[in-house]
C-alpha atoms as a PDB file:
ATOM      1  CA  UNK A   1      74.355  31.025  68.714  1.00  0.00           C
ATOM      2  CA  UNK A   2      71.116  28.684  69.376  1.00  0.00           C
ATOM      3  CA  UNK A   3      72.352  29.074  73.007  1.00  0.00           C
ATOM      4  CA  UNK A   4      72.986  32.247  72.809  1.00  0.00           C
ATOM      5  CA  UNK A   5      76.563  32.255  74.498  1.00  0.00           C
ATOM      6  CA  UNK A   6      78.694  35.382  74.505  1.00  0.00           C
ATOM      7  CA  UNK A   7      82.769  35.653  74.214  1.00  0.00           C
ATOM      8  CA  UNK A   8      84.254  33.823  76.837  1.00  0.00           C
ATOM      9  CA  UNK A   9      81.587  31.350  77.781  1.00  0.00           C
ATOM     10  CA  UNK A  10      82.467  27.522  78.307  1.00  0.00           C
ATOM     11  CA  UNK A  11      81.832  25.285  74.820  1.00  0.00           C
ATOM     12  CA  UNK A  12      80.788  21.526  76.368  1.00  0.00           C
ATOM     13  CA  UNK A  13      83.656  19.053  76.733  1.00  0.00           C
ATOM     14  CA  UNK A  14      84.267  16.448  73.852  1.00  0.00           C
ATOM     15  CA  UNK A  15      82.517  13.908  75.487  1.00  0.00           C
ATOM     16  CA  UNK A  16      79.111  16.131  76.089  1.00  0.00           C
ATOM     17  CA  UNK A  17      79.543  17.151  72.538  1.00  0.00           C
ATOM     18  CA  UNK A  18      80.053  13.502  70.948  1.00  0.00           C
ATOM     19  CA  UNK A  19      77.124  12.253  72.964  1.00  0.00           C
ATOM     20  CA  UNK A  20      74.988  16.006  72.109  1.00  0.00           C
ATOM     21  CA  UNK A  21      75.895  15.644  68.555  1.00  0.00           C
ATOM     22  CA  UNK A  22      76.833  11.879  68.335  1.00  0.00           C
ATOM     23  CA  UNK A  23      79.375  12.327  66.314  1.00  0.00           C
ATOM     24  CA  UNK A  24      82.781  10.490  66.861  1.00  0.00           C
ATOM     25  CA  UNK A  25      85.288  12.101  68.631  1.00  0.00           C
ATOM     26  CA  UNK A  26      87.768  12.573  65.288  1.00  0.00           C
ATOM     27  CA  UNK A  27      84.468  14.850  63.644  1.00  0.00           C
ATOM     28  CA  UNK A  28      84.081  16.809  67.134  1.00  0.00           C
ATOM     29  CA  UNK A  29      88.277  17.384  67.395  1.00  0.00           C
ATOM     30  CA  UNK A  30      87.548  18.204  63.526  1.00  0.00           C
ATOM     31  CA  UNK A  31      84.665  20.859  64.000  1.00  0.00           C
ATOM     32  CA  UNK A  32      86.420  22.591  67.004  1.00  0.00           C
ATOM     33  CA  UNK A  33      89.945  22.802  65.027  1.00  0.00           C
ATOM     34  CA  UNK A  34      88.169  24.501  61.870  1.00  0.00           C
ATOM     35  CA  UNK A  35      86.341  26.866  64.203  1.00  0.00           C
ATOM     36  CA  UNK A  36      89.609  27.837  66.179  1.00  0.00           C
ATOM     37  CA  UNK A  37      91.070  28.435  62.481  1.00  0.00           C
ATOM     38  CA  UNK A  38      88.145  31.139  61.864  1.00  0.00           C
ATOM     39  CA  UNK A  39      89.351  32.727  65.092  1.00  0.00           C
ATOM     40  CA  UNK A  40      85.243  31.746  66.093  1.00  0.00           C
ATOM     41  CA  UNK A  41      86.754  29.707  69.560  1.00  0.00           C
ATOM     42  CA  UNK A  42      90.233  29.424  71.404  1.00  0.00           C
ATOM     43  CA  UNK A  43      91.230  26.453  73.513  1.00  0.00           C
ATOM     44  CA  UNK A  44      93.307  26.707  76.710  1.00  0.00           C
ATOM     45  CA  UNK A  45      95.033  24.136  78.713  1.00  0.00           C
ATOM     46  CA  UNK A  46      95.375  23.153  82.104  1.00  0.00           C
ATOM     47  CA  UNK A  47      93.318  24.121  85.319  1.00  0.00           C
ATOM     48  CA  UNK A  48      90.519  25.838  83.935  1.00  0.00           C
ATOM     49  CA  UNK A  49      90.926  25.316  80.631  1.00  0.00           C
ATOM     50  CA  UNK A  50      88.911  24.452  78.079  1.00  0.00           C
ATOM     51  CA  UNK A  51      87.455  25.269  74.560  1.00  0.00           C
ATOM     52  CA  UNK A  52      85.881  29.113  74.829  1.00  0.00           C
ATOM     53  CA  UNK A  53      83.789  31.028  72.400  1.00  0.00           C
ATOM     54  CA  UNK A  54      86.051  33.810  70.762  1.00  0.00           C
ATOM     55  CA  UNK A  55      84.810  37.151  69.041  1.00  0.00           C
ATOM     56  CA  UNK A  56      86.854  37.349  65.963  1.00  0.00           C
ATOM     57  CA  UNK A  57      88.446  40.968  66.101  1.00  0.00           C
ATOM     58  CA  UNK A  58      88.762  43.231  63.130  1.00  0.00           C
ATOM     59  CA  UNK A  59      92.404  42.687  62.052  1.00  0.00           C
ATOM     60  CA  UNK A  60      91.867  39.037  62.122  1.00  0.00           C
ATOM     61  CA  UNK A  61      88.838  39.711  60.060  1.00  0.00           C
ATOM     62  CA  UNK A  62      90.667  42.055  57.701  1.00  0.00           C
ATOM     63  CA  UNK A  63      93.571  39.500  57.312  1.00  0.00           C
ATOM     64  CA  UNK A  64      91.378  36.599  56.414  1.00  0.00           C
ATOM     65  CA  UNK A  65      89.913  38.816  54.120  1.00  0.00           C
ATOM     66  CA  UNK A  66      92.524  40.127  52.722  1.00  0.00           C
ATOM     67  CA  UNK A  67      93.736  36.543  51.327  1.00  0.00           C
ATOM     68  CA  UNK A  68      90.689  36.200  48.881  1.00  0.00           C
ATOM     69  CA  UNK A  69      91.985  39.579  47.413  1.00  0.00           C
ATOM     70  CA  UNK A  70      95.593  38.846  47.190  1.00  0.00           C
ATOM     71  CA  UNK A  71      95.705  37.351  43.649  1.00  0.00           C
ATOM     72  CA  UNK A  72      92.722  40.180  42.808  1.00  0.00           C
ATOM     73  CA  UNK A  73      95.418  42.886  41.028  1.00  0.00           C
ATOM     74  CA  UNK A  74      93.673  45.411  43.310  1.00  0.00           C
ATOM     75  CA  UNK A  75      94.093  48.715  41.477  1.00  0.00           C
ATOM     76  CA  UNK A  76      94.104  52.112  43.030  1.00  0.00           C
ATOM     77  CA  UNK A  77      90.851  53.096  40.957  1.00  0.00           C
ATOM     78  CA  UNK A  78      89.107  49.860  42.457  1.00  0.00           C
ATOM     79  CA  UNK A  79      89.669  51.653  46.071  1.00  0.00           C
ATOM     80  CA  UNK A  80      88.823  55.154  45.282  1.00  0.00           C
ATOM     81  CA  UNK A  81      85.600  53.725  43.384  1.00  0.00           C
ATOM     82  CA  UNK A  82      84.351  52.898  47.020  1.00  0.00           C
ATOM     83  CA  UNK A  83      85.330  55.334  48.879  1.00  0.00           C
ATOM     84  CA  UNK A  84      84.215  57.855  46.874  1.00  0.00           C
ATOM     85  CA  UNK A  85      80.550  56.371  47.734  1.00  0.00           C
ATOM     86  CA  UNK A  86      81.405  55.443  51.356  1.00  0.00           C
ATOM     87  CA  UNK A  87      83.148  57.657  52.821  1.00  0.00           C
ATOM     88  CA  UNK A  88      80.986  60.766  52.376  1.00  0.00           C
ATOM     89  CA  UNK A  89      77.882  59.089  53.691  1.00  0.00           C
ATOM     90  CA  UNK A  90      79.558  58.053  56.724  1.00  0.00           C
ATOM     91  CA  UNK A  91      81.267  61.894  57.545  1.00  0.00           C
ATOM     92  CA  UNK A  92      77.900  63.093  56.907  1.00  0.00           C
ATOM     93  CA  UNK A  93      76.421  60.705  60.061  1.00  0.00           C
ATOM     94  CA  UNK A  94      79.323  61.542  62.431  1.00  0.00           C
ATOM     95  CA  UNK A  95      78.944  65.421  61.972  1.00  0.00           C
ATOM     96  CA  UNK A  96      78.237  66.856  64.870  1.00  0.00           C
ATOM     97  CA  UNK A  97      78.633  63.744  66.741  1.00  0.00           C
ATOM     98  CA  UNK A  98      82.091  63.222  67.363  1.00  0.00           C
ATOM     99  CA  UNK A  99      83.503  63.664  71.201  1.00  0.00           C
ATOM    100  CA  UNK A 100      86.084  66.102  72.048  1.00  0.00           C
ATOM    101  CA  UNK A 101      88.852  63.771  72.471  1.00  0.00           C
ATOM    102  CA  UNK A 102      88.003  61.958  68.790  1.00  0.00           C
ATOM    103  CA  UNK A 103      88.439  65.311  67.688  1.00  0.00           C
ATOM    104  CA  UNK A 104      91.539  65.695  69.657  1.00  0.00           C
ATOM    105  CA  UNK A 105      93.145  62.835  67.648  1.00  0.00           C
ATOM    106  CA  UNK A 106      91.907  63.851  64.318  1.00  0.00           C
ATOM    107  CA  UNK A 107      93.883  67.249  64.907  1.00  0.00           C
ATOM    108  CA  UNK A 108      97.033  65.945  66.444  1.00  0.00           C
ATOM    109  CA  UNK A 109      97.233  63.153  63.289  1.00  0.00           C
ATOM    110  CA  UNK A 110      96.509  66.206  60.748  1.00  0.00           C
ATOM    111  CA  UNK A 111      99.719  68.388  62.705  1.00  0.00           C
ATOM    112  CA  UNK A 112     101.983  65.279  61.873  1.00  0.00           C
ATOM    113  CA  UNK A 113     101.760  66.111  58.205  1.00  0.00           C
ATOM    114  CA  UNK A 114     101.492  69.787  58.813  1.00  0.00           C
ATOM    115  CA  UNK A 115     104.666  70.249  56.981  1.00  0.00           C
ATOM    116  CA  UNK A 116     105.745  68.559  53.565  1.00  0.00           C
ATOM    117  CA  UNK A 117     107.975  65.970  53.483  1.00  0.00           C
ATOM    118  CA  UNK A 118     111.983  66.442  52.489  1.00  0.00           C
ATOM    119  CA  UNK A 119     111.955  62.363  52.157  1.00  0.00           C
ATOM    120  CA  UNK A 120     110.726  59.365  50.809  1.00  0.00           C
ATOM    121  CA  UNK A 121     110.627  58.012  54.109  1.00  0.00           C
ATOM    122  CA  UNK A 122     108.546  61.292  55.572  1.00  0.00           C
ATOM    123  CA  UNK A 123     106.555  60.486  52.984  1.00  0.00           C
ATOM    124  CA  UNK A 124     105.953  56.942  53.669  1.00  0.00           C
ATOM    125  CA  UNK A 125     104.572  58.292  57.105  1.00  0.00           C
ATOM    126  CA  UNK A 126     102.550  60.479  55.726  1.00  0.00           C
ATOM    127  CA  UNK A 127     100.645  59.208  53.451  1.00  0.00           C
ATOM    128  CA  UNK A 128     100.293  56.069  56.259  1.00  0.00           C
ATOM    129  CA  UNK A 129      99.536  59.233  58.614  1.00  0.00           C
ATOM    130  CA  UNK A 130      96.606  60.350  56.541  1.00  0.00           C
ATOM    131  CA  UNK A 131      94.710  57.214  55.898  1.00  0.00           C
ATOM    132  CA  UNK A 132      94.906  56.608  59.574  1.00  0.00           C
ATOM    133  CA  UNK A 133      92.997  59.755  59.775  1.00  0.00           C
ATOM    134  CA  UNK A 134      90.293  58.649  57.753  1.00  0.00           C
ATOM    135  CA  UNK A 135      90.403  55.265  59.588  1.00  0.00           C
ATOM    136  CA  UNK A 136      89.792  57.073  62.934  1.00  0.00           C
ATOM    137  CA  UNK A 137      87.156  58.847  61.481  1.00  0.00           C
ATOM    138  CA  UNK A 138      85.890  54.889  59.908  1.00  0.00           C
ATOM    139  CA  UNK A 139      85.891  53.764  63.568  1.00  0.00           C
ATOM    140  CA  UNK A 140      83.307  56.033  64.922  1.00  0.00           C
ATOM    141  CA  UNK A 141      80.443  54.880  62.655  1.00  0.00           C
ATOM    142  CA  UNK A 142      77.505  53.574  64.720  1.00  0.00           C
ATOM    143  CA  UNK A 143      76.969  51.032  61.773  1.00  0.00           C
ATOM    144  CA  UNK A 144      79.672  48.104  61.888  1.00  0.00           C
ATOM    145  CA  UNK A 145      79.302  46.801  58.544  1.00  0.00           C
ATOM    146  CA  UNK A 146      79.808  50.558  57.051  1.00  0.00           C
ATOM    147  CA  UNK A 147      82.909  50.568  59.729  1.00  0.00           C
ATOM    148  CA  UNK A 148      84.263  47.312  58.454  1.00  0.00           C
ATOM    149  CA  UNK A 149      84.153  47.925  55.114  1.00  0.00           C
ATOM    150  CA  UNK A 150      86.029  51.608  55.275  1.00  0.00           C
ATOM    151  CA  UNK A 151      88.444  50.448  57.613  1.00  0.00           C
ATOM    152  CA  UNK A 152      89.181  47.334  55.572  1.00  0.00           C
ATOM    153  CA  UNK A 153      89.893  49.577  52.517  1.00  0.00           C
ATOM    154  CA  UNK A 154      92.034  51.540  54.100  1.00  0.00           C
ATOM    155  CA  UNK A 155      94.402  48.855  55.334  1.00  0.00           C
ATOM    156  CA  UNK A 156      94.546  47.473  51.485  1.00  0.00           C
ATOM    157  CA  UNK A 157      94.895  50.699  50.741  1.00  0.00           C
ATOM    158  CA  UNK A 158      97.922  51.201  53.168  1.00  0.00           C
ATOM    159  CA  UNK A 159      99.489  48.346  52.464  1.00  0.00           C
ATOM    160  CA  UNK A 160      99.489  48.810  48.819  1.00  0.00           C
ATOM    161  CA  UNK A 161     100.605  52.393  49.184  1.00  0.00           C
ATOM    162  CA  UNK A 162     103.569  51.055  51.191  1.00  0.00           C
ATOM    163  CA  UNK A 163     104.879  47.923  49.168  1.00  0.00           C
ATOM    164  CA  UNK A 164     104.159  49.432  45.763  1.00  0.00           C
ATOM    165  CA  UNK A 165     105.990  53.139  46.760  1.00  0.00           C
ATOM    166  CA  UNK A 166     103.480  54.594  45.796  1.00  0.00           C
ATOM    167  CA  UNK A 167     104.874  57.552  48.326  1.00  0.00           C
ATOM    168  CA  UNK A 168     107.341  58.367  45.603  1.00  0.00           C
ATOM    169  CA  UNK A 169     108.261  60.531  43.746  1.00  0.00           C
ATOM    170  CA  UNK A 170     107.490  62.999  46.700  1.00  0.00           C
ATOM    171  CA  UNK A 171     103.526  64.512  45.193  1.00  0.00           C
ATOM    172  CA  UNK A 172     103.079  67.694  47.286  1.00  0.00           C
ATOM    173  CA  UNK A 173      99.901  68.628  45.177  1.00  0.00           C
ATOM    174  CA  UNK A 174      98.790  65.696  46.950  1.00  0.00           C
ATOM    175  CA  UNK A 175      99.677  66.818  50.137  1.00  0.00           C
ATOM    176  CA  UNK A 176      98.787  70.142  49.867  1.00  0.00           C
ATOM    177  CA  UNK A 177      95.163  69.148  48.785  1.00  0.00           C
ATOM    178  CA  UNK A 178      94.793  66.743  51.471  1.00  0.00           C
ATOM    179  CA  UNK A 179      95.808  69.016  54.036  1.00  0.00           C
ATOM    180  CA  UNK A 180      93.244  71.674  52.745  1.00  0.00           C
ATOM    181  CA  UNK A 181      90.005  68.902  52.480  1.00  0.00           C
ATOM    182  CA  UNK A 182      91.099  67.379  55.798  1.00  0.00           C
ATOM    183  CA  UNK A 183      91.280  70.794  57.716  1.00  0.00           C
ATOM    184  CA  UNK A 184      88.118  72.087  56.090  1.00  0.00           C
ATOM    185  CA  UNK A 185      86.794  68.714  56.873  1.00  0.00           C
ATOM    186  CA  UNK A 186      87.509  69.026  60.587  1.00  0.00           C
ATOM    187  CA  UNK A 187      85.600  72.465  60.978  1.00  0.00           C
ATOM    188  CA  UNK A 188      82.294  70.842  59.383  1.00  0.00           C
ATOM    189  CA  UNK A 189      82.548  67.856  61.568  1.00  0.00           C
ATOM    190  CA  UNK A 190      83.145  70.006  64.795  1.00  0.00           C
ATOM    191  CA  UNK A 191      80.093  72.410  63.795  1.00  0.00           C
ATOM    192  CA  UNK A 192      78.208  69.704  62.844  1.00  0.00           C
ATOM    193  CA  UNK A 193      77.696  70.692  59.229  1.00  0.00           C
ATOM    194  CA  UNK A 194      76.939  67.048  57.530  1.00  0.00           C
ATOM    195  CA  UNK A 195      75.941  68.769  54.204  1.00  0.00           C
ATOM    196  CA  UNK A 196      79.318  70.889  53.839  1.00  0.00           C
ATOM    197  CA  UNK A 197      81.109  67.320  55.679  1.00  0.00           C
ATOM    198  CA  UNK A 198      79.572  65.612  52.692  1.00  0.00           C
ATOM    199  CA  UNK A 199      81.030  67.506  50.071  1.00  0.00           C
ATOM    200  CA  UNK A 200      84.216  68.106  51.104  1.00  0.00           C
ATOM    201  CA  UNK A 201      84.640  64.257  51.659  1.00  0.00           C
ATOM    202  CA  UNK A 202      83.144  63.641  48.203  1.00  0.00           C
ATOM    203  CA  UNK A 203      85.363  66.640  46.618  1.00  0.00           C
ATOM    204  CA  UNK A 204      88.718  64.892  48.939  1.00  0.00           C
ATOM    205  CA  UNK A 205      88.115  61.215  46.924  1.00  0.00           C
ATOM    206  CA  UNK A 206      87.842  62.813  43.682  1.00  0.00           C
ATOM    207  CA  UNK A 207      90.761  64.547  43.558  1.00  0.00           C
ATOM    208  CA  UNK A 208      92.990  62.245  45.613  1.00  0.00           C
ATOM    209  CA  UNK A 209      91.812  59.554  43.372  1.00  0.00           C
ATOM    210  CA  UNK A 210      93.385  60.462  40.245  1.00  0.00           C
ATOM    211  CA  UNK A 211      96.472  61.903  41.981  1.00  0.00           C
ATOM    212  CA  UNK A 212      96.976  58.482  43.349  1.00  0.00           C
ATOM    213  CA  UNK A 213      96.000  56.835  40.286  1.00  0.00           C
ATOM    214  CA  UNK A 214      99.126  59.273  38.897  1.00  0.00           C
ATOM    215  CA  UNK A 215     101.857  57.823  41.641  1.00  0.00           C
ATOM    216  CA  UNK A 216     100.703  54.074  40.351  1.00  0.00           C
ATOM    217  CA  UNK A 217     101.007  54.734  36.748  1.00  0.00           C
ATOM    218  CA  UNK A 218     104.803  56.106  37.584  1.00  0.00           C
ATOM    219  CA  UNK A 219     105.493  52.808  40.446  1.00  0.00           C
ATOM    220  CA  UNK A 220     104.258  50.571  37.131  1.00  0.00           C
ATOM    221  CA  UNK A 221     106.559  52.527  34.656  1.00  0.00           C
ATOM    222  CA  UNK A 222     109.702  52.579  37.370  1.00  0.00           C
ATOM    223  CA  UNK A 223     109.154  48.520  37.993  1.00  0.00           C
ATOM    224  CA  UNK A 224     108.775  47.581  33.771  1.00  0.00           C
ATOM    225  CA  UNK A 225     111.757  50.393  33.259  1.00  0.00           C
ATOM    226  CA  UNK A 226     114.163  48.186  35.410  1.00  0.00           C
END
């Protein structure tokens, strides 16, 4: 960072950096392996190889992440209790400001679950379907961290969704209710209404929360019944 190099630019070789640092070459080998492991530089071999400065992406991000939670108990009400600060603020900022072909995706991922589901497995894709939607929508944001942190959510939230079941028993208040926010939702954002974009966003967490809430009260009663 001091020398202000960008993804893809050269690192020194070990023997500039045990002479730069003076350092033996075990603690240089050591530093470079531990910041390959935070996905910070990647090594390659042969004819213009080399050890290169790396941008971590997102999913390696969200994975790392993701460890420090896994022995967390993450509860459904933990999620909702962020997004329902979150996500509001951050449909508010993109109404109005989303292109045509964002908009484009946002309807054609809202037609996939245009219909109920008639099995647990449409209902798997569904409910995978709709955060997608709102992860779309997390990607726009002109403010990473606010990005990050919504888009990280909703891939705990996924995955939880998918290993718990929480996509059964088949909720269609759920859907229905999802379907309505998310349409309404749509119109504010294309007209570029952040007050009414706001409220249906806030209105969408509060009542989605509790219905989710509902499917992991029944997962936790069909895993202690058996």
């Amino acid at each position: 960072m001091r020398e202000g190099l960008q993804p893809g630019d050269r690192l020194p070789s070990e023997p500039e950096l045990i002479e730069r640092f003076g350092m033996a070459k075990g603690t240089i080998r050591e530093a470079l392996r531990l910041l390959d492991a935070q996905g910070l530089v990647k090594s390659r071999t042969g004819p213009g190889g080399g050890t290169f400065v790396h941008e971590v992406s997102q999913q390696r991000a969200e994975a790392l992440l993701a460890n420090y939670f896994y022995f967390k108990d993450l509860t459904i009400s933990d999620i909702y209790q962020i997004r329902r600060v979150l996500e509001p603020e951050l449909v508010a900022d993109l109404a109005g400001a989303l292109s045509p072909r964002v908009m484009e995706e946002l309807r054609d991922i809202l037609a996939s679950y245009s219909d109920p589901a008639t099995t647990d497995e449409e209902e798997r894709d569904q409910h995978v379907a709709t955060l997608q939607f709102h992860k779309l929508l997390a990607d726009q944001s002109a403010n990473p961290l606010l990005s990050f942190l919504i888009g990280f959510m909703l891939t705990i939230l996924t995955d939880i969704t998918v290993y718990r079941k929480l996509y059964t028993p088949i909720n269609r208040d759920l859907w229905a209710r999802g379907l309505d926010y998310q349409t309404r939702l749509l119109d504010a954002l294309e007209t570029g209404d952040s007050g009414a974009a706001r409220a249906i966003m806030k209105a969408h967490m509060q009542t989605a929360g509790p219905l989710m809430e509902g499917q992991e009260a029944f997962s936790l009663k069909r895993f202690l019944s058996h």
